[in-house]
Protein backbone atom coordinates (compact mmCIF):
# COMPACT_ATOMS: atom_id res chain seq x y z
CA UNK A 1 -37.72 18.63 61.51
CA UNK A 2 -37.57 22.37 62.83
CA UNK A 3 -33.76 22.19 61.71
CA UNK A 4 -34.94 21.87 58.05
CA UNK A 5 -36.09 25.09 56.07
CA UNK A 6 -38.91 22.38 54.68
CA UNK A 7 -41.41 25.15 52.09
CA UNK A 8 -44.70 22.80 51.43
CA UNK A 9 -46.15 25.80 49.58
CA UNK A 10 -43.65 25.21 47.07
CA UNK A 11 -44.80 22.77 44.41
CA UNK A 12 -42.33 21.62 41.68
CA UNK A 13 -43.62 19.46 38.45
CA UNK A 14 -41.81 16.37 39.46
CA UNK A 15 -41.47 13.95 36.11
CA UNK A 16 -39.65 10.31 36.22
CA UNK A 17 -37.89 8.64 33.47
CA UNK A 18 -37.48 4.60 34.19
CA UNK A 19 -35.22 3.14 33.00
CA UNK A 20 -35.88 -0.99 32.26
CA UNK A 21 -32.19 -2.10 31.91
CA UNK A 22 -31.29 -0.96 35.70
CA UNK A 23 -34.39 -0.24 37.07
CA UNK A 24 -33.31 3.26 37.75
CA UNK A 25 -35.70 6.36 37.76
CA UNK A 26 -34.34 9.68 36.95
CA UNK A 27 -35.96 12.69 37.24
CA UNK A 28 -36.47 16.10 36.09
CA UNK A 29 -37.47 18.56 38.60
CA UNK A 30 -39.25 21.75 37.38
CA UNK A 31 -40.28 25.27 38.67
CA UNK A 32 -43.72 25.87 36.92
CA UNK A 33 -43.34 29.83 37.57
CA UNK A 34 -39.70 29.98 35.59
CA UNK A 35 -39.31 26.84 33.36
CA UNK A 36 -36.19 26.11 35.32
CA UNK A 37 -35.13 22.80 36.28
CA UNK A 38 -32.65 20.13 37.85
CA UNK A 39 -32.02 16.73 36.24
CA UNK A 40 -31.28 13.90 39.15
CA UNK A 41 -29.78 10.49 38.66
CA UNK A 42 -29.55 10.39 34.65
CA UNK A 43 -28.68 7.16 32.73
CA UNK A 44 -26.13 6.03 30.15
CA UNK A 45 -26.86 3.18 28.51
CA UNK A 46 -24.32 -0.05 28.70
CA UNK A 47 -23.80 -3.28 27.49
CA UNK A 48 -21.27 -4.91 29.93
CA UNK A 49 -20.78 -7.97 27.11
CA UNK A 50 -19.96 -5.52 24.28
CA UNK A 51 -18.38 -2.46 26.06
CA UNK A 52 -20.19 -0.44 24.59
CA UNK A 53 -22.41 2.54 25.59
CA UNK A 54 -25.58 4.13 24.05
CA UNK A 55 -27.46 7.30 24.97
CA UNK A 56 -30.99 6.39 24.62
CA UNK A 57 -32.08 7.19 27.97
CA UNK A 58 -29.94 10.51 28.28
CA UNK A 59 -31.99 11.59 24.67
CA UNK A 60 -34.99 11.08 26.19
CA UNK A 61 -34.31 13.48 29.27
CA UNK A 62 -32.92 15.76 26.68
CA UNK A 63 -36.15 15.31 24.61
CA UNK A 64 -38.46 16.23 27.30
CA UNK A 65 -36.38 19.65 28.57
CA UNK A 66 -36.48 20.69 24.74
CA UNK A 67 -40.18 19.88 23.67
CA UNK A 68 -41.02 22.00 27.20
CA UNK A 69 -38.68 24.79 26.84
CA UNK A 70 -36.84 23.82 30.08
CA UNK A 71 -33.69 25.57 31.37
CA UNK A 72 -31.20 23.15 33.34
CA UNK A 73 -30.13 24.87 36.12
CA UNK A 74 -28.86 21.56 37.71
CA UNK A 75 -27.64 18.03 37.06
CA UNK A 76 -27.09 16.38 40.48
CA UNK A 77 -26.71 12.87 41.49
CA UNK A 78 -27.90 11.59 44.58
CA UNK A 79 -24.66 9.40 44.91
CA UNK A 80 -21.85 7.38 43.53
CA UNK A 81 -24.13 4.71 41.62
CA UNK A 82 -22.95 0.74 41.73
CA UNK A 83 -25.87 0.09 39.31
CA UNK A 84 -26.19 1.93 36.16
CA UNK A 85 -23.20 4.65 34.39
CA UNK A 86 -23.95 8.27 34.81
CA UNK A 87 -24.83 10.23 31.68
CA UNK A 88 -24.16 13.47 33.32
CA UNK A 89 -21.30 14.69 31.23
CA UNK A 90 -23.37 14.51 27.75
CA UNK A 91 -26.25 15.80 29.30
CA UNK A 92 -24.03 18.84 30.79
CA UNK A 93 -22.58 19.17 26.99
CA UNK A 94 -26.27 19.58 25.33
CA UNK A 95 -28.16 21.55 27.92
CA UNK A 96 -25.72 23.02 30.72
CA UNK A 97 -25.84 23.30 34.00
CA UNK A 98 -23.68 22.54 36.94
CA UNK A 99 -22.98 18.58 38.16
CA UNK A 100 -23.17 18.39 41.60
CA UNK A 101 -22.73 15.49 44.38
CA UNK A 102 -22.29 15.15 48.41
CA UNK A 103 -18.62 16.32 49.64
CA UNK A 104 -18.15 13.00 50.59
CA UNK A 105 -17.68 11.54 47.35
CA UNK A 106 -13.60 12.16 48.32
CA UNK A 107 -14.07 9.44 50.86
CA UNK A 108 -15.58 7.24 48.13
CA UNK A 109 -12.99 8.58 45.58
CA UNK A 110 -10.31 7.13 47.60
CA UNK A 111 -11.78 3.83 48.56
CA UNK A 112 -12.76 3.04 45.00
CA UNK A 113 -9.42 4.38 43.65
CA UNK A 114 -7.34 1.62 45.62
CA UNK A 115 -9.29 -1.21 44.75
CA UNK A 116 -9.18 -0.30 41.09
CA UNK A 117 -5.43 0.97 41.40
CA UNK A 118 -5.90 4.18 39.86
CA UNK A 119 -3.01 5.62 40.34
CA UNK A 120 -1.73 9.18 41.53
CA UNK A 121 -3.24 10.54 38.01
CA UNK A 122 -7.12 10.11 39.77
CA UNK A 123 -7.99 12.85 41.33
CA UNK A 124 -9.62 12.13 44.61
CA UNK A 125 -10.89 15.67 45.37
CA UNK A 126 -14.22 16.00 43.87
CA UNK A 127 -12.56 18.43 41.72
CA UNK A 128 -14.61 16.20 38.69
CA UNK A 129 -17.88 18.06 40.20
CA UNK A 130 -19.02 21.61 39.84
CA UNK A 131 -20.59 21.62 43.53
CA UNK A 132 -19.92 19.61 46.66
CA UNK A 133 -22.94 19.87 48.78
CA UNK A 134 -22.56 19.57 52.41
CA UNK A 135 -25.52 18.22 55.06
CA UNK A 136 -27.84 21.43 54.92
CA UNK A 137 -26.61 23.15 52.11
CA UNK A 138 -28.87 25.20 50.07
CA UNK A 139 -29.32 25.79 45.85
CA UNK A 140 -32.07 27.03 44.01
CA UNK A 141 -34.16 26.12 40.85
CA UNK A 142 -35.62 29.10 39.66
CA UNK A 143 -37.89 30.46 42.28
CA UNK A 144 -37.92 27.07 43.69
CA UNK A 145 -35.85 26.67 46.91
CA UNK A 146 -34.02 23.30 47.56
CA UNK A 147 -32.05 21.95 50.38
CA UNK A 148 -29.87 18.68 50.68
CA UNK A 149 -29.50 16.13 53.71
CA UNK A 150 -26.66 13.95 54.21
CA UNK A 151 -27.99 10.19 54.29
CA UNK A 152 -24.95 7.92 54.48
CA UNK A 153 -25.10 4.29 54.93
CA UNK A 154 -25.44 3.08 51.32
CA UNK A 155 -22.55 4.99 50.49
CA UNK A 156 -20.59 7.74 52.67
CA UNK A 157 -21.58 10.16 49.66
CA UNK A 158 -25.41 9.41 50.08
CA UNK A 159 -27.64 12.92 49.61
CA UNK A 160 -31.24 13.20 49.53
CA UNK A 161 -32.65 16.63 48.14
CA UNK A 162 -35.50 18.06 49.24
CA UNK A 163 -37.15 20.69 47.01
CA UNK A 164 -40.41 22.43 48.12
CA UNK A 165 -43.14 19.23 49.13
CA UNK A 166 -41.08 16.67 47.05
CA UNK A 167 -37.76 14.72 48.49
CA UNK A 168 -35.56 13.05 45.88
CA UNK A 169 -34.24 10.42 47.92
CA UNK A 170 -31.93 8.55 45.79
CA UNK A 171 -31.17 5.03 47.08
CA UNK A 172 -31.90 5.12 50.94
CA UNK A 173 -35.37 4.33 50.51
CA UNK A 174 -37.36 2.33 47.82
CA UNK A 175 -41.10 1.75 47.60
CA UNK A 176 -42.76 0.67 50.53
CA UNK A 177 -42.89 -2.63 50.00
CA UNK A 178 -39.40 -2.64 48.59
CA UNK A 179 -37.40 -1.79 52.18
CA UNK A 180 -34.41 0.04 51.78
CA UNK A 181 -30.80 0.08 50.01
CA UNK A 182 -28.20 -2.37 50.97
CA UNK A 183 -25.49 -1.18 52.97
CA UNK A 184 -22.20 -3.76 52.27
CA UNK A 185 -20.83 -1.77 49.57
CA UNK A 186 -17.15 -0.61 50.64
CA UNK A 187 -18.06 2.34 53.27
CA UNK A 188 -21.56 1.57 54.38
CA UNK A 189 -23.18 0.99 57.36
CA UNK A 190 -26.29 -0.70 58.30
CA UNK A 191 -26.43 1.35 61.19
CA UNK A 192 -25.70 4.89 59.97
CA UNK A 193 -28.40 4.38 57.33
CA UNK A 194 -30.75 3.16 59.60
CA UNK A 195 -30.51 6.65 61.32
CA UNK A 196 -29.72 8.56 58.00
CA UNK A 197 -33.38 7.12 56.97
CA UNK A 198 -34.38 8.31 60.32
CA UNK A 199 -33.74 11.92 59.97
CA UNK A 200 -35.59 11.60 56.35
CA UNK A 201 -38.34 10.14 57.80
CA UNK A 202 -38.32 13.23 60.51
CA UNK A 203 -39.62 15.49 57.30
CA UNK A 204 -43.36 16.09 57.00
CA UNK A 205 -45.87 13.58 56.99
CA UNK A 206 -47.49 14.82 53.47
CA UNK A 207 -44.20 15.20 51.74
CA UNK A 208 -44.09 13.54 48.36
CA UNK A 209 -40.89 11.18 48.14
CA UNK A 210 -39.11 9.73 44.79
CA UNK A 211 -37.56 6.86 45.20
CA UNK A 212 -34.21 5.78 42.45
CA UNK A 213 -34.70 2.01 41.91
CA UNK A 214 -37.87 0.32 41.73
CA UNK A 215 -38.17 -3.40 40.90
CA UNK A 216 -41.95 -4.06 40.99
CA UNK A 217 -41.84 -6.83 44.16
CA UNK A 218 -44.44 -9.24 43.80
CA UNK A 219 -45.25 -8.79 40.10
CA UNK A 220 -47.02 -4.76 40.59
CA UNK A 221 -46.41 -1.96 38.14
CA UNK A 222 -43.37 -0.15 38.58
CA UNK A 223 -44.00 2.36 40.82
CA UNK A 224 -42.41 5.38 41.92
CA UNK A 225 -43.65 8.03 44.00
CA UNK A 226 -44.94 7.54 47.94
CA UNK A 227 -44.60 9.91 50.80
CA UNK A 228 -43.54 10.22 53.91
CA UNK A 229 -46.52 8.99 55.83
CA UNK A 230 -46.53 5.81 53.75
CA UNK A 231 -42.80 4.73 54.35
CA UNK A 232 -43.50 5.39 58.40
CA UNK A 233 -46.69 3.51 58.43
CA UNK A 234 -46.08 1.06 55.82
CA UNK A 235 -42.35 0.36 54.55
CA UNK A 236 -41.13 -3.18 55.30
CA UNK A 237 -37.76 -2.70 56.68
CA UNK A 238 -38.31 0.44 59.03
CA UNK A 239 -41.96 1.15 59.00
CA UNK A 240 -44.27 0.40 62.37
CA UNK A 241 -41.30 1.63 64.58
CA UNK A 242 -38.64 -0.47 64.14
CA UNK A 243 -35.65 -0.28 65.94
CA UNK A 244 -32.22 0.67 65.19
CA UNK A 245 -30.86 -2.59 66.27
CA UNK A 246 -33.48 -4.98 64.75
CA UNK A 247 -32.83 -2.78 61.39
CA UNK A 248 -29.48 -3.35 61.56
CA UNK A 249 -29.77 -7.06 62.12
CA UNK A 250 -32.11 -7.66 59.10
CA UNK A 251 -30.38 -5.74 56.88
CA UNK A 252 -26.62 -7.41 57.31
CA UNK A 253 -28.02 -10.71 57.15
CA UNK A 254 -30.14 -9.87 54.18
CA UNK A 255 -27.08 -8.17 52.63
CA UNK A 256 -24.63 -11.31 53.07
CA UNK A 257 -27.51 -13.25 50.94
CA UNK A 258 -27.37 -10.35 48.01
CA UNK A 259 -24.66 -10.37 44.98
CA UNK A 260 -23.01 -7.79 43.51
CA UNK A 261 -24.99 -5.50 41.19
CA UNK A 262 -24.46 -6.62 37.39
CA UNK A 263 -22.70 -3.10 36.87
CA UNK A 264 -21.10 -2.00 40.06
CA UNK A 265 -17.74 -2.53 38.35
CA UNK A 266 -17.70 -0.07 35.30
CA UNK A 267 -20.81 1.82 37.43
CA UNK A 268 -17.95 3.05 40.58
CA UNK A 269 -15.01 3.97 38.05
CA UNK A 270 -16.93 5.95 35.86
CA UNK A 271 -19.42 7.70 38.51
CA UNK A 272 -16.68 8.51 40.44
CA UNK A 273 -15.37 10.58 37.88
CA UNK A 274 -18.76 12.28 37.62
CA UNK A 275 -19.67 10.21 34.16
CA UNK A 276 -16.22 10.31 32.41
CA UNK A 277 -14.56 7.10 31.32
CA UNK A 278 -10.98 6.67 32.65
CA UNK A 279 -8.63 8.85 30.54
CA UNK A 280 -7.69 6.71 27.14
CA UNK A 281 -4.35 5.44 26.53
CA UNK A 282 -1.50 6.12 23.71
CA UNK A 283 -3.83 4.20 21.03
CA UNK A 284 -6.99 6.10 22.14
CA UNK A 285 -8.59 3.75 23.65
CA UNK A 286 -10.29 3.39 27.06
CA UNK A 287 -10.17 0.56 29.79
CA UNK A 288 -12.29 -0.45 32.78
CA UNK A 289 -10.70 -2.64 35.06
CA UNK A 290 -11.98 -6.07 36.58
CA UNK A 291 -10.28 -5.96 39.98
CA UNK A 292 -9.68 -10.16 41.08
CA UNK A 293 -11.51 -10.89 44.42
CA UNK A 294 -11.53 -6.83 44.99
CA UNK A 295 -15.34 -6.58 45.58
């Protein structure tokens, strides 16, 4: 924990959005002293059946910075999502600020871009992003002073951001009594996330954590906000002092038992081009592609 420039005197408003379609929670993170803020893990809206997109969640962030006079400083995402599309890009067109992801998203870039054949024409450089953050980088919103850890294992491009007393951890952890993320997608590891959740469990006791997925186990309210004490004493996969290898056996035999998320397919080709569909053809149109037996 000494390693981490952790400032619990620093209090940001932290307020959650939930989405119901993909069980997703974004999240606007505000400094009370300046109005600024940073938008994690936004939502577009879309209908695999149809193709077609809508931006009701992304107007509802939007919504809430303008009826409070917010001023986005930020609009980061905690990963490459396999779940839900990004709405970063319209987001970024109606209230600025700079898109940022772990460095890492190159390696996920490139695995992603050979199983959907993308060609020389993608760009697997991160040069889609404004910022690359790297394990222990720094940013700040407003007076508010942020710092990022590197948490691979659900993906190599896995960041949790930690912003006074709060920790946006993005999929590594959900709800205590939801465990933690799968780690079969193409370049994770059961065992690095076991010791990526590790170091974020290393942070304060008292630290508030906000979690990117809940999905309500055992019929409760959706829920998402716990700390740090909680997922040591009380979360099912790692809490109580589990060990590295027990972890590691639950979670790849629980992980051969799970399918594919509905939206993993249009989710990876558009978040890895931070929120942009692929570029459109000579009519104008754009195509995802449904690689056979890829995933």
């Amino acid at each position: 924990m000494d390693q981490w420039p952790v400032k619990l005197e620093q209090k940001p408003d932290v307020t959650g959005f939930f989405d119901e379609a993909t069980n997703t929670i974004s999240y606007c993170v505000e400094d009370p002293a300046s109005k600024a803020c940073a938008l994690y893990d936004s939502v577009l809206d879309f209908d695999f059946a149809s193709g077609r997109t809508s931006k009701k969640s992304a107007d509802e962030l939007i919504a809430f910075v303008k009826d409070n006079d917010l001023i986005v400083e930020w609009i980061i995402e905690t990963h490459v999502h396999a779940d839900h599309l990004s709405a970063a890009p319209y987001l970024q067109e109606k209230l600025g600020g700079k898109l940022g992801i772990g460095a890492r998203v190159i390696e996920v870039q490139d695995i992603f871009g050979k199983i959907f054949n993308e060609g020389t024409e993608f760009q697997r450089d991160g040069s889609q992003f404004d910022a690359l953050f790297e394990d222990g980088d720094t940013y700040s919103i407003g007076g508010l002073d942020a710092f990022v850890m590197a948490t691979p294992g659900h993906t190599p491009a896995c960041m949790a951001h930690v912003i006074g007393d709060a920790i946006i951890v993005g999929d590594t952890l959900f709800m205590p009594d939801g465990g933690s993320a799968r780690a079969d997608f193409p370049g994770g590891d059961a065992r690095t996330l076991y010791r990526s959740i590790m170091k974020v469990l290393s942070l304060p006791r008292e630290m508030r954590m906000f979690i990117c997925h809940d999905y309500g186990p055992g019929g409760r309210d959706i829920a998402w906000e716990t700390t740090i004490g909680e997922q040591l004493n009380d979360n099912i996969h790692v809490g109580g002092g589990r060990s590295e290898d027990d972890y590691v056996t639950m979670r790849t035999e629980r992980d051969a038992q799970l399918s594919m998320p509905k939206l993993i397919i249009p989710s990876v080709q558009v978040n890895m081009r931070a929120g942009e569909m692929p570029e459109p053809d000579e009519s104008g149109r754009r195509y995802l592609k449904v690689p056979v037996d890829g995933l």
